[in-house]
Every structure is written in C-alpha cells, then in structure tokens.
PDB file of N, CA and C in Angstrom:
ATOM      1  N   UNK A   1     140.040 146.934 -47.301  1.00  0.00           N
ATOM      2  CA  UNK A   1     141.360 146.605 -47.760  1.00  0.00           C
ATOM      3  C   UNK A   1     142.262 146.389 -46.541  1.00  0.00           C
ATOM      4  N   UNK A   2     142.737 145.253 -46.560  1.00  0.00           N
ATOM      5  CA  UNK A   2     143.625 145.055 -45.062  1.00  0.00           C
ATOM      6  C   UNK A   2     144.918 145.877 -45.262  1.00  0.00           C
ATOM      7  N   UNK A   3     146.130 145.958 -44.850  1.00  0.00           N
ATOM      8  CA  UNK A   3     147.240 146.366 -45.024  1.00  0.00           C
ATOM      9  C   UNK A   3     148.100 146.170 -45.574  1.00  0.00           C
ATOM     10  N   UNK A   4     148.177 144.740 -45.703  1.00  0.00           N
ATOM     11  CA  UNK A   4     148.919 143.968 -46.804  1.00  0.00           C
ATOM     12  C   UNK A   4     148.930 144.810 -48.808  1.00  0.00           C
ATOM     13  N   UNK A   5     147.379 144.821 -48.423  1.00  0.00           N
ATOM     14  CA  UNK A   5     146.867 144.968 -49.555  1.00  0.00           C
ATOM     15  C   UNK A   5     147.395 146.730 -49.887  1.00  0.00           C
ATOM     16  N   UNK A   6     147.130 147.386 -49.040  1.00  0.00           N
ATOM     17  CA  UNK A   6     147.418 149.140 -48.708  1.00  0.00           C
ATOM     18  C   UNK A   6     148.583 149.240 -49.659  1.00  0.00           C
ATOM     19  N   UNK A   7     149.970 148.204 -48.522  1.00  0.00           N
ATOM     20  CA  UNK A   7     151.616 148.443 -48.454  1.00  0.00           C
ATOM     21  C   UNK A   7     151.681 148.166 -50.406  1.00  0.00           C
ATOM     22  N   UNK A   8     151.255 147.296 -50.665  1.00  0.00           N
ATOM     23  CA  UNK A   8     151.178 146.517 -52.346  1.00  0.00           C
ATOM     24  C   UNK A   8     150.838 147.765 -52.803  1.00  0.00           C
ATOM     25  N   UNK A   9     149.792 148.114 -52.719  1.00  0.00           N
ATOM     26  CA  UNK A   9     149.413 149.898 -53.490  1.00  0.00           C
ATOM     27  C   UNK A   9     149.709 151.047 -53.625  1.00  0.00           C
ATOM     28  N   UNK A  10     150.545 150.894 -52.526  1.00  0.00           N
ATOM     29  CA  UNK A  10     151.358 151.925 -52.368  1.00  0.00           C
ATOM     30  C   UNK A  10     152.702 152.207 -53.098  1.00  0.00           C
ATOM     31  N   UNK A  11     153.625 150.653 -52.832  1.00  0.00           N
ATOM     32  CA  UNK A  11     154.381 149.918 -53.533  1.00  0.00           C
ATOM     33  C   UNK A  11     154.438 150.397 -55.379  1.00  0.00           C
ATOM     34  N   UNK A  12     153.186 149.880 -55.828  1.00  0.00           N
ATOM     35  CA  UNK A  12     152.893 150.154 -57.147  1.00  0.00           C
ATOM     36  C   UNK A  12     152.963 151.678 -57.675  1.00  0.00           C
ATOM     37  N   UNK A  13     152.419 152.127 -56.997  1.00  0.00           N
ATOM     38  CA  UNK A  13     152.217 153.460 -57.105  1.00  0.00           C
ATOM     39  C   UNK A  13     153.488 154.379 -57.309  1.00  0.00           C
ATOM     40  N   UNK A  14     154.316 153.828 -55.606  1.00  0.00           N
ATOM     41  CA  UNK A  14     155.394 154.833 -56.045  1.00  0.00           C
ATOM     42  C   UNK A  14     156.402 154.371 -57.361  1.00  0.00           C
ATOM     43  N   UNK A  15     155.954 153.062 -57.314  1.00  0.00           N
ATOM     44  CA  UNK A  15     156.994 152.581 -58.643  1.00  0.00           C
ATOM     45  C   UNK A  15     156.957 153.092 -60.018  1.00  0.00           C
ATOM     46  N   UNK A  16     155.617 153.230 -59.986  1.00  0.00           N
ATOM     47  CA  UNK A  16     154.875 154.344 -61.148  1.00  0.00           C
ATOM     48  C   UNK A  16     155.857 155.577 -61.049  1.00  0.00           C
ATOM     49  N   UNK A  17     155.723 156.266 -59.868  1.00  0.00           N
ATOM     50  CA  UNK A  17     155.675 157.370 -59.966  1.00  0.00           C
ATOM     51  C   UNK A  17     157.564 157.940 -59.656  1.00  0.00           C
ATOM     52  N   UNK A  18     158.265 156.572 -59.294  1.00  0.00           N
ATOM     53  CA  UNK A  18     159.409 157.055 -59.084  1.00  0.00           C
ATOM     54  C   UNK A  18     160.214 155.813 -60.066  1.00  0.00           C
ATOM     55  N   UNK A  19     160.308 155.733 -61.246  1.00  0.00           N
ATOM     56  CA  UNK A  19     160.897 154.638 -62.030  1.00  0.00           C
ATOM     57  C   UNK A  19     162.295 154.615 -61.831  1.00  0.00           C
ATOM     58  N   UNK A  20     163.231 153.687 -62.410  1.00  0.00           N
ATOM     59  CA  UNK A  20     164.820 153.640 -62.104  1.00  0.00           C
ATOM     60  C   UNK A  20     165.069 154.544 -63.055  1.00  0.00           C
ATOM     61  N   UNK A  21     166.128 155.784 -62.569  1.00  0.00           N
ATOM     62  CA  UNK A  21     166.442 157.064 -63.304  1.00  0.00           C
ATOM     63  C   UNK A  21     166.060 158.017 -63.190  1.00  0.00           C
ATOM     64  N   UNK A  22     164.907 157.962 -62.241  1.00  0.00           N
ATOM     65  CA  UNK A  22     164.669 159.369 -61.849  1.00  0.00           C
ATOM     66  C   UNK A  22     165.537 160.038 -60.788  1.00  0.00           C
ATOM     67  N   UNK A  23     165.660 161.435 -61.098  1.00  0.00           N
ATOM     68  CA  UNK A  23     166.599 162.005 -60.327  1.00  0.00           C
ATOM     69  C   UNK A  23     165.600 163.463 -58.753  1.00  0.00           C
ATOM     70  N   UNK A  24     166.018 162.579 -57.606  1.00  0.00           N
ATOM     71  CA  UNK A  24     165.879 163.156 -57.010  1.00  0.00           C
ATOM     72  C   UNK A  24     166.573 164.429 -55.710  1.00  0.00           C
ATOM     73  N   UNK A  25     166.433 164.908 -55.304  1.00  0.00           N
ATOM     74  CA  UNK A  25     167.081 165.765 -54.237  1.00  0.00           C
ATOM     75  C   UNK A  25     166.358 165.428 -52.663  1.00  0.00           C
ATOM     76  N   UNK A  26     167.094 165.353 -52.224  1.00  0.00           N
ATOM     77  CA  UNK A  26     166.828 165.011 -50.289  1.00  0.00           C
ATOM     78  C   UNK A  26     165.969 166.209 -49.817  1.00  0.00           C
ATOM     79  N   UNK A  27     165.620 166.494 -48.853  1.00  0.00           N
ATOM     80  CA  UNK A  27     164.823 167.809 -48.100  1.00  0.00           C
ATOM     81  C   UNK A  27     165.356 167.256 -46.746  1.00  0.00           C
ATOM     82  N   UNK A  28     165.094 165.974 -46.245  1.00  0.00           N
ATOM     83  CA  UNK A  28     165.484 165.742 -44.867  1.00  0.00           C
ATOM     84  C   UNK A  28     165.100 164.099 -45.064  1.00  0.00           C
ATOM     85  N   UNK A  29     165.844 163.288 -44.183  1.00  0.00           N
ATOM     86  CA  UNK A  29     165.825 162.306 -43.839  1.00  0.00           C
ATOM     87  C   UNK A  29     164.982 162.029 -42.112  1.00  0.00           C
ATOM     88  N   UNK A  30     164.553 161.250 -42.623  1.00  0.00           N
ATOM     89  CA  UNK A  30     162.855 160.664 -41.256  1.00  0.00           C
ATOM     90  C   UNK A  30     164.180 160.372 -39.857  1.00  0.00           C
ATOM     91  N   UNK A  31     164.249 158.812 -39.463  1.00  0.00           N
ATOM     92  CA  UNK A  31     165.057 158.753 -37.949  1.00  0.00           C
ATOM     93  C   UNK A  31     165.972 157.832 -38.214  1.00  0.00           C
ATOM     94  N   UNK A  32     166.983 158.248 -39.209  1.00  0.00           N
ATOM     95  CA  UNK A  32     167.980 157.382 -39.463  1.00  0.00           C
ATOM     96  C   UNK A  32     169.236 157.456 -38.894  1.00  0.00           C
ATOM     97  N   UNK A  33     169.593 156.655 -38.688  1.00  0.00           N
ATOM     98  CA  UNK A  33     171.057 157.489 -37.221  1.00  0.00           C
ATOM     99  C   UNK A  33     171.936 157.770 -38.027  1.00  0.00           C
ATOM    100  N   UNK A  34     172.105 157.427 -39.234  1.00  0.00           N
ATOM    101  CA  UNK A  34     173.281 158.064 -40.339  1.00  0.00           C
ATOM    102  C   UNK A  34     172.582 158.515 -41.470  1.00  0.00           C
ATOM    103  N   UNK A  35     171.849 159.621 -41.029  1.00  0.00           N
ATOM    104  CA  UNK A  35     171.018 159.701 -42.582  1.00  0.00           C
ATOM    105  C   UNK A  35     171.826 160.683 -43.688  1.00  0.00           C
ATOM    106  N   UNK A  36     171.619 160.975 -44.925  1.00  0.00           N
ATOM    107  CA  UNK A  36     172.209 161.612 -45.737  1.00  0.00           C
ATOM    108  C   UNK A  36     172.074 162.858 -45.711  1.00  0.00           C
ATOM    109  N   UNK A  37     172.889 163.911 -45.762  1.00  0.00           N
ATOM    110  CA  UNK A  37     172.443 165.721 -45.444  1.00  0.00           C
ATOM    111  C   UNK A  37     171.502 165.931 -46.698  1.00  0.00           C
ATOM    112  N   UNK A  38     170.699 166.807 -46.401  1.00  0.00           N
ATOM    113  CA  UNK A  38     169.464 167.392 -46.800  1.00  0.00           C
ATOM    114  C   UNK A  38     170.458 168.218 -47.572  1.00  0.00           C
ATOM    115  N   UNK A  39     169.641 168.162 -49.375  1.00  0.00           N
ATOM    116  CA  UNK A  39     170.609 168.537 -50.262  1.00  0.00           C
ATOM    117  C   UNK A  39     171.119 167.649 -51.637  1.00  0.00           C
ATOM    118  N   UNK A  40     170.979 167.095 -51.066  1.00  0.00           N
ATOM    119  CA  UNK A  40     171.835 165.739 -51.497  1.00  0.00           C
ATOM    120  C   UNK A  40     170.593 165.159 -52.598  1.00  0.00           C
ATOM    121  N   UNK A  41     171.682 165.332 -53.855  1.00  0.00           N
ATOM    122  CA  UNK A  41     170.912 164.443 -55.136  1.00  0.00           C
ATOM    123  C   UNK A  41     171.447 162.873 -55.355  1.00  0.00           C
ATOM    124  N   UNK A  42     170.382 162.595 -55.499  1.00  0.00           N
ATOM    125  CA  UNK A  42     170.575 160.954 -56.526  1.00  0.00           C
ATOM    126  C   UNK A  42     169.772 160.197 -57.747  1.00  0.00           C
ATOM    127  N   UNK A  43     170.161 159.289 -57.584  1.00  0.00           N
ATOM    128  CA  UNK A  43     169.393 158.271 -58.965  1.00  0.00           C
ATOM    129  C   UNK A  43     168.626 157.145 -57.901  1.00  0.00           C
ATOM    130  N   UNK A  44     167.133 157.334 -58.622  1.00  0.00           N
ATOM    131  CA  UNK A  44     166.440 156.212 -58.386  1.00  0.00           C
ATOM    132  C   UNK A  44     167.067 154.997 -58.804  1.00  0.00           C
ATOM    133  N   UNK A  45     167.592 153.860 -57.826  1.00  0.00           N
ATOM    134  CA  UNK A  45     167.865 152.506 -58.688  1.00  0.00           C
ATOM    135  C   UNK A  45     166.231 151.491 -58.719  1.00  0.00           C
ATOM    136  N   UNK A  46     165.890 151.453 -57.966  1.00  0.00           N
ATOM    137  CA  UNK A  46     164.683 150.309 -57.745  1.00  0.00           C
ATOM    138  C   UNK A  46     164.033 151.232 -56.894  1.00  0.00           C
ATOM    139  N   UNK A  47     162.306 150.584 -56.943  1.00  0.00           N
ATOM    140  CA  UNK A  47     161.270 150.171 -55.848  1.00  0.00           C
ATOM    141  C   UNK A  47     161.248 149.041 -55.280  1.00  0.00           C
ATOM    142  N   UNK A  48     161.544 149.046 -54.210  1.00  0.00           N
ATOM    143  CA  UNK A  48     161.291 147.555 -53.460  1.00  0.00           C
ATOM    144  C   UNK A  48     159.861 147.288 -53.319  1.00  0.00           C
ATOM    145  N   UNK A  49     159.141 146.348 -53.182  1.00  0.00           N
ATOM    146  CA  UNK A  49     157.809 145.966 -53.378  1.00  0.00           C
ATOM    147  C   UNK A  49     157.130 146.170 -51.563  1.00  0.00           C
ATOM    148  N   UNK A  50     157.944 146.938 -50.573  1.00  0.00           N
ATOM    149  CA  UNK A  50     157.107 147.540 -49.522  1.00  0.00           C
ATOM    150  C   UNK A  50     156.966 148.946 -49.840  1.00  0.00           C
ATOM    151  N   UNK A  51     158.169 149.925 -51.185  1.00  0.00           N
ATOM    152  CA  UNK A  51     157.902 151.200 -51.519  1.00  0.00           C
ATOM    153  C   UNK A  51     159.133 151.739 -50.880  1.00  0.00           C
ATOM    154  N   UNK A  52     159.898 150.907 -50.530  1.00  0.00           N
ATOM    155  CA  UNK A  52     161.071 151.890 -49.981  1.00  0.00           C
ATOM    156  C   UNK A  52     161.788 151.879 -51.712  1.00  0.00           C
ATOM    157  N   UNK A  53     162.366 153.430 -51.722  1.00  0.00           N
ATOM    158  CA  UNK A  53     163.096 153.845 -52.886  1.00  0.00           C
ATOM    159  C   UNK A  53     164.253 153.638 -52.424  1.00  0.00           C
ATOM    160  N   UNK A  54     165.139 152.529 -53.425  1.00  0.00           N
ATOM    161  CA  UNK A  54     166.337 152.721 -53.300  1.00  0.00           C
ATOM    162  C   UNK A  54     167.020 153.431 -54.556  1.00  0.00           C
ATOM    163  N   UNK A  55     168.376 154.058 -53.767  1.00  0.00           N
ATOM    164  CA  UNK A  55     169.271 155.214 -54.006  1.00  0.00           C
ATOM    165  C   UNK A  55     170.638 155.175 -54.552  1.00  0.00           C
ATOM    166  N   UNK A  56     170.879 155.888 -55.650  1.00  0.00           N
ATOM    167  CA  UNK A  56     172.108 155.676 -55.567  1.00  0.00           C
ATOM    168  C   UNK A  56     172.760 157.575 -55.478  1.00  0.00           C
ATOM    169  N   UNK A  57     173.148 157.742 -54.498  1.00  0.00           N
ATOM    170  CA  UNK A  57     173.413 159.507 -53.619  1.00  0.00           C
ATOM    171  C   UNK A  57     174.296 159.786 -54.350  1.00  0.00           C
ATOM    172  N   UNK A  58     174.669 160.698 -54.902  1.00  0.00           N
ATOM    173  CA  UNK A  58     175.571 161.662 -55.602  1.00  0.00           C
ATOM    174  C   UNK A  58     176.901 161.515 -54.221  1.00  0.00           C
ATOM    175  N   UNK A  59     176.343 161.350 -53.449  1.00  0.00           N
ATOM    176  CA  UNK A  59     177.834 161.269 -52.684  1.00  0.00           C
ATOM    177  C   UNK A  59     178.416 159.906 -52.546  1.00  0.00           C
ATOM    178  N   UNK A  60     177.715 158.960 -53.280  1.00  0.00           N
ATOM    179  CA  UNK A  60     178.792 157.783 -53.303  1.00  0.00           C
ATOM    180  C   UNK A  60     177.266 156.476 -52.260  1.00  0.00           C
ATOM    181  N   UNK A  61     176.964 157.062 -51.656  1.00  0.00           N
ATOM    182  CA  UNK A  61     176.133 156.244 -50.663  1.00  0.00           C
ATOM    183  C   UNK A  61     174.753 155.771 -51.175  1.00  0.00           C
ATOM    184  N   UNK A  62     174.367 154.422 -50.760  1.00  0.00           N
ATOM    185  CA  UNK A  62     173.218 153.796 -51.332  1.00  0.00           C
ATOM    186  C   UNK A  62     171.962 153.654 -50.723  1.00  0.00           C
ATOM    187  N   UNK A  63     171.921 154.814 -49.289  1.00  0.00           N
ATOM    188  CA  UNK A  63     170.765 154.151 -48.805  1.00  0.00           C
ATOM    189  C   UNK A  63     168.913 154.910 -49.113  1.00  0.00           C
ATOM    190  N   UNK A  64     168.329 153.877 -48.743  1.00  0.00           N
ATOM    191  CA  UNK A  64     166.683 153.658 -49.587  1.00  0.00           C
ATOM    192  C   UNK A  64     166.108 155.106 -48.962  1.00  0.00           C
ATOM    193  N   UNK A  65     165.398 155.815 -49.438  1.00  0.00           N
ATOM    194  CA  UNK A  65     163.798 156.369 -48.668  1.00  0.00           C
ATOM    195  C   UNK A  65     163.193 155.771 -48.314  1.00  0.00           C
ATOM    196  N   UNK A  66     162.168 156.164 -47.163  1.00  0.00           N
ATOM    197  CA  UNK A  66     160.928 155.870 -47.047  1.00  0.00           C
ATOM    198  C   UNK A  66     159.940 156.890 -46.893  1.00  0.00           C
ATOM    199  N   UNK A  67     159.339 156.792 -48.336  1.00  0.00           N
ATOM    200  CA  UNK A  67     157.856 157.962 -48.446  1.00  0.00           C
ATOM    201  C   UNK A  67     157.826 158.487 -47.014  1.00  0.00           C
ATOM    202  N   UNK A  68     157.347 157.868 -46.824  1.00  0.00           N
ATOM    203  CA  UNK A  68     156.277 157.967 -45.501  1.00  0.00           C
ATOM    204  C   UNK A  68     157.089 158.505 -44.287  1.00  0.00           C
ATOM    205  N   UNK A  69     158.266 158.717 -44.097  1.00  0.00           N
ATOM    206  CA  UNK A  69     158.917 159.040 -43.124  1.00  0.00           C
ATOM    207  C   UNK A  69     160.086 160.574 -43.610  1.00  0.00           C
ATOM    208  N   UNK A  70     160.407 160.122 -44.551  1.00  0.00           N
ATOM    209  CA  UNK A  70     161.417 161.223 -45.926  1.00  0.00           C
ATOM    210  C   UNK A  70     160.987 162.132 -46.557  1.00  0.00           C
ATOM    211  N   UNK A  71     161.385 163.498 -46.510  1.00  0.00           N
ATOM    212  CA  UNK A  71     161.301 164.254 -47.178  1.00  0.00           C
ATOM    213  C   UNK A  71     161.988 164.735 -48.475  1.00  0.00           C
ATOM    214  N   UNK A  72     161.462 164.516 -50.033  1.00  0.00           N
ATOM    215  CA  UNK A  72     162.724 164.579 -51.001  1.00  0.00           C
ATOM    216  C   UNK A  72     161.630 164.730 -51.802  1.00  0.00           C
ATOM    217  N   UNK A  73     162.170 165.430 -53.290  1.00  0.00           N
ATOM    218  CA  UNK A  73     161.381 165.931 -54.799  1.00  0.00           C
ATOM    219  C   UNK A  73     162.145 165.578 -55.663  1.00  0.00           C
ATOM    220  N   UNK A  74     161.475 165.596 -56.857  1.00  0.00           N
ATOM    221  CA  UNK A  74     161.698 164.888 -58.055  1.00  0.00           C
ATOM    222  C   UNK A  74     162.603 165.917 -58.604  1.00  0.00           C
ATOM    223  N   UNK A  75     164.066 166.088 -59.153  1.00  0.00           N
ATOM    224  CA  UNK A  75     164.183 166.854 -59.926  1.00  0.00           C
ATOM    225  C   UNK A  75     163.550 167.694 -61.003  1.00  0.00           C
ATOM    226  N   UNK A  76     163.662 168.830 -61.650  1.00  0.00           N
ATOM    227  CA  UNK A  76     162.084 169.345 -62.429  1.00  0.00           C
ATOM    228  C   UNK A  76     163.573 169.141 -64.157  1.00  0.00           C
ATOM    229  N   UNK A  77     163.110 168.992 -65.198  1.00  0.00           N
ATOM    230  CA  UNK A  77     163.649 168.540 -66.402  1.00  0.00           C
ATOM    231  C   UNK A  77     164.673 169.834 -66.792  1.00  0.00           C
ATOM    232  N   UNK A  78     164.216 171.334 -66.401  1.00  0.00           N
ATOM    233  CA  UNK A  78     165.100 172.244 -66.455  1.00  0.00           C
ATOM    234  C   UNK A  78     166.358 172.636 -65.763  1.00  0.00           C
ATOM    235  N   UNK A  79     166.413 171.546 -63.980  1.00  0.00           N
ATOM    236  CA  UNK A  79     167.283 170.897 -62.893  1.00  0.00           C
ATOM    237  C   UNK A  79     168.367 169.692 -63.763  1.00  0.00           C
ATOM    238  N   UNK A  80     167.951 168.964 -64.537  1.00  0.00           N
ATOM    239  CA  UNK A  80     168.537 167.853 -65.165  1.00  0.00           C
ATOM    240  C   UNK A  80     169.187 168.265 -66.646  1.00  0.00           C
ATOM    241  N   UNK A  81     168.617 169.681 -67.221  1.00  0.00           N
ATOM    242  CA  UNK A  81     169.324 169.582 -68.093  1.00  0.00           C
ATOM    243  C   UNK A  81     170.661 170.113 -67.262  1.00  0.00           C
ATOM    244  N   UNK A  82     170.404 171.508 -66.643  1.00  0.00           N
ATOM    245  CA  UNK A  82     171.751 172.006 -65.609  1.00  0.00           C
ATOM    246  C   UNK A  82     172.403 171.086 -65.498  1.00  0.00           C
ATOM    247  N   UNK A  83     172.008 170.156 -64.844  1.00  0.00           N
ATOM    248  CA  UNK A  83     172.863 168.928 -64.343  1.00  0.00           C
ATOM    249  C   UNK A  83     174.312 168.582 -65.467  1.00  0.00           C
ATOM    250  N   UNK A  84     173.271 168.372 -66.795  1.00  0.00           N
ATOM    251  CA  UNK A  84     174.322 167.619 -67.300  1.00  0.00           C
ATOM    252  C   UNK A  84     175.000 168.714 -68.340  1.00  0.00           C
ATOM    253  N   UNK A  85     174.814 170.093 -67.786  1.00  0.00           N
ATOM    254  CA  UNK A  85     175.237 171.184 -68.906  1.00  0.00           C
ATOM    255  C   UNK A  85     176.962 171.165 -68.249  1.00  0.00           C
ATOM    256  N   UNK A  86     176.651 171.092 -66.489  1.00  0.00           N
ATOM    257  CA  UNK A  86     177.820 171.340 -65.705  1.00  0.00           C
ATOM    258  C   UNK A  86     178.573 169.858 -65.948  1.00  0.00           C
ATOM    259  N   UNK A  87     178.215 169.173 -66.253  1.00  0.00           N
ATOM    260  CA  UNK A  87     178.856 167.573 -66.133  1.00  0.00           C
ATOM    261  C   UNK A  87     179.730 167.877 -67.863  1.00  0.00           C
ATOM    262  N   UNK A  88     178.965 168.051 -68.511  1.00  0.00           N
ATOM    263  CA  UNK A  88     179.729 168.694 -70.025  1.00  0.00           C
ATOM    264  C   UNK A  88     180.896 169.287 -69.468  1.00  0.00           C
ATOM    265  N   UNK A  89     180.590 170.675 -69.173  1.00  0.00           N
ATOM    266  CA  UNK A  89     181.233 171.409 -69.030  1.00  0.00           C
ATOM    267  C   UNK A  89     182.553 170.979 -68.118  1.00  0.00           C
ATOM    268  N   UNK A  90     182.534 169.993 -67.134  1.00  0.00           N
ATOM    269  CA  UNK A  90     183.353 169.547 -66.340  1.00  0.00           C
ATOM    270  C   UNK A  90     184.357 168.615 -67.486  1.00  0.00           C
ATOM    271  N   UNK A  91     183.703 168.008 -68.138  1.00  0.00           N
ATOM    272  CA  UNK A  91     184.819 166.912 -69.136  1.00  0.00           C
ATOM    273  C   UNK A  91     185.576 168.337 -70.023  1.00  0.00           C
ATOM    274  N   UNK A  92     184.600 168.882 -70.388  1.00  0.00           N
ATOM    275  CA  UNK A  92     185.803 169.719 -71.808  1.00  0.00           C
ATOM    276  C   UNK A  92     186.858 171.146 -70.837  1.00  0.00           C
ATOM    277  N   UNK A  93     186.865 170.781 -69.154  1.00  0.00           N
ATOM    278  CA  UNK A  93     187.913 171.100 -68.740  1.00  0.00           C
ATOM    279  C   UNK A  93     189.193 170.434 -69.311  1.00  0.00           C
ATOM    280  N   UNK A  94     189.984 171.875 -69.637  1.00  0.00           N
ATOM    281  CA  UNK A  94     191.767 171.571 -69.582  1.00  0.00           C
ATOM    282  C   UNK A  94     192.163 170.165 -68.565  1.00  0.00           C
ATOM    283  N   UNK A  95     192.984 169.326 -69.166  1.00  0.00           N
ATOM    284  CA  UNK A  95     193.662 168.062 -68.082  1.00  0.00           C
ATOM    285  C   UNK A  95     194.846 169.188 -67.709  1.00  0.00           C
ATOM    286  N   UNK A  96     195.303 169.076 -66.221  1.00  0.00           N
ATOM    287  CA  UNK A  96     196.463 169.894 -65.836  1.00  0.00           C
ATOM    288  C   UNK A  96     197.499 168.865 -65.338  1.00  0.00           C
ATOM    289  N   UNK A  97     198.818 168.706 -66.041  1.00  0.00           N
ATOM    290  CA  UNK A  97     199.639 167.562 -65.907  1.00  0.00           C
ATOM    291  C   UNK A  97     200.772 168.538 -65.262  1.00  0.00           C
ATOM    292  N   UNK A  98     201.660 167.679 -64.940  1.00  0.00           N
ATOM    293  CA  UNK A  98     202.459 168.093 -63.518  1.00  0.00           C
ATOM    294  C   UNK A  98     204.272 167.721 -64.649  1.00  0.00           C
TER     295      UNK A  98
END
C-alpha cells in the first residue's frame, strides 16, 4: 500500500470514527504556535479527506487536529448529558435588568 493509499484510510477511518457532532475535549495540542489550551471542548464540524478534524472550540476558535500529532478524547455520553444539564440550567437563570 503506498501512502497515498495509507493517508485515504486513515482519512476514512477517522471519519467513521469522529462524525460531525461529536463532542470532543483537547489533552494537548502537537507544534502549533497558537495552539488551543489543553481542556478545551468542541464540536466535530468535518473530516477533511487527509484526516485532519476540523473544530469548532467552545472558546469561539476553529482550528483542525491532527491525529497523529494531537492529543484529545471523545466526550463519554454521561460528559454530554452534564453538558447540556448545565446549558438548561444556564437558560432557566433569572434575566437581571438594571
């Protein structure tokens, strides 16, 4: 299998395995001169067809993973309900008007 062929399989794979909507958390970023702090959740938007995951960061910022260089995990379904127990809980806050 040449490399071409590898990068394509790989590609597929993570697309499988990381679809648009999955929610992940950072561990560390590989050698990015502005990388995102370790911590840091987002939304899968796309697989690009070399396998870089692109991001959309809970802090507003869009940039991709790369497997192979990035350290980050899948949210686990008991992480996502939390998620959206506190996101509830944030709307049926009191509005405080001035």
């Amino acid at each position: 299998m040449n490399s071409f062929e590898r990068d394509r399989q790989k590609a597929k794979m993570y697309k499988e395995m990381y679809p648009a909507g999955t929610r992940i958390e950072l561990i560390s970023m590989g050698n990015d001169p502005h990388p995102i702090d370790g911590g840091t959740r987002g939304t899968v938007d796309y697989v690009d067809d070399i396998g870089q995951i692109g991001m959309k960061w809970d802090n507003g910022r869009s940039l991709s993973l790369i497997p192979s260089e990035d350290s980050f995990r899948k949210l686990t379904p008991e992480e996502i309900d939390a998620e959206r127990d506190e996101l509830s809980q944030d709307d049926d806050a009191p509005v405080q008007t001035m």
